[in-house]
Protein backbone atom coordinates (compact mmCIF):
# COMPACT_ATOMS: atom_id res chain seq x y z
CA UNK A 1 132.35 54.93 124.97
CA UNK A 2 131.21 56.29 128.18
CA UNK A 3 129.47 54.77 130.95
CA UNK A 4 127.85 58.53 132.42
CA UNK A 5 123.86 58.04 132.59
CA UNK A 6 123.12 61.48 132.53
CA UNK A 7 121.32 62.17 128.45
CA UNK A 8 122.92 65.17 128.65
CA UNK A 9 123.17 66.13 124.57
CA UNK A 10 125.97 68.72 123.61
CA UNK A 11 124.07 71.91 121.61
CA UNK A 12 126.85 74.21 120.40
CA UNK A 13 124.95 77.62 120.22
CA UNK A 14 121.55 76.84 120.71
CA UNK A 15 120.76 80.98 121.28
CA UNK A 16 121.78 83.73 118.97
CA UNK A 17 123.88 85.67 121.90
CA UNK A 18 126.69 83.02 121.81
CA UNK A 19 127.77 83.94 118.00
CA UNK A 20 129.43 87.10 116.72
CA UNK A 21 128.35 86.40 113.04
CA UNK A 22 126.04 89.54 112.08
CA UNK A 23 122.55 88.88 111.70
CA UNK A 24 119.88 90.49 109.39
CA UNK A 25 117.53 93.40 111.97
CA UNK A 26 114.70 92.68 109.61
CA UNK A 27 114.25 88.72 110.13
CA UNK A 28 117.30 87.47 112.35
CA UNK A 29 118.86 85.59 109.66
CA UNK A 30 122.90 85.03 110.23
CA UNK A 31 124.98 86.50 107.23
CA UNK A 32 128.31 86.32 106.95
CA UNK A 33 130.70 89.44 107.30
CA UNK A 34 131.77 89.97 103.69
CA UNK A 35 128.01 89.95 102.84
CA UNK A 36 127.18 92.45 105.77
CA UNK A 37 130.33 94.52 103.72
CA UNK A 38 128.60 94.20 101.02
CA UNK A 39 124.64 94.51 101.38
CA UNK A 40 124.99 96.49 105.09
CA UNK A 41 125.10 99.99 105.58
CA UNK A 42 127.86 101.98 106.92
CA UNK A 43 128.12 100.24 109.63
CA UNK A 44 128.07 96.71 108.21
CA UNK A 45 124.69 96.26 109.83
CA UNK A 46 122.09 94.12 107.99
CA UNK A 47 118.86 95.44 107.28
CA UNK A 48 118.08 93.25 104.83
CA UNK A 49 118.93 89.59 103.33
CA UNK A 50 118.29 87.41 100.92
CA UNK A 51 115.86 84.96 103.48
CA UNK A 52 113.35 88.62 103.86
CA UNK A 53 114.30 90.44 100.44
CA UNK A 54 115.05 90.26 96.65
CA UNK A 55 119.15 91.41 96.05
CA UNK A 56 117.15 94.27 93.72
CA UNK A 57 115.58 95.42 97.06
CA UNK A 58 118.89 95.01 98.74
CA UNK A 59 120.99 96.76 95.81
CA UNK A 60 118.55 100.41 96.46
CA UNK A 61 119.08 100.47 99.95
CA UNK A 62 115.32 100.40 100.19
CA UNK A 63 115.55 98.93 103.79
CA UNK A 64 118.37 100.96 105.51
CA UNK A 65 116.81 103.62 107.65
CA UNK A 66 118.22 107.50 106.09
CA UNK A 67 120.17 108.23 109.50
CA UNK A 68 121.95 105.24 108.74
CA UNK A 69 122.76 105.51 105.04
């Protein structure tokens, strides 16, 4: 047990810059890589998950932009 005053609480990765995990661009929802593989476009980027969107919605590419399809 320690005997510091200080209420200094530990928050592991209280902001989204200190993760690598991809994230959804249409809500900020973290996803994990095989479902960016999945459900991303080429570039395993997220434009849609299932926190913002139905997996039907998801499945016709409805919400990647055409440059990026």
């Amino acid at each position: 047990m320690s005997t510091d005053p200080s209420d200094a609480k530990w928050t592991p990765m209280t902001t989204r810059e200190h993760t690598s995990a991809p994230r959804c661009v249409n809500c900020g929802n973290q996803v994990t890589r095989q479902f960016a593989k999945v459900f991303g476009d080429n570039r395993d980027v997220v434009h849609a998950c299932p926190n913002c969107a139905t997996y039907r919605e998801m499945k016709t590419s409805d919400f990647i932009p055409e440059d990026a399809r």
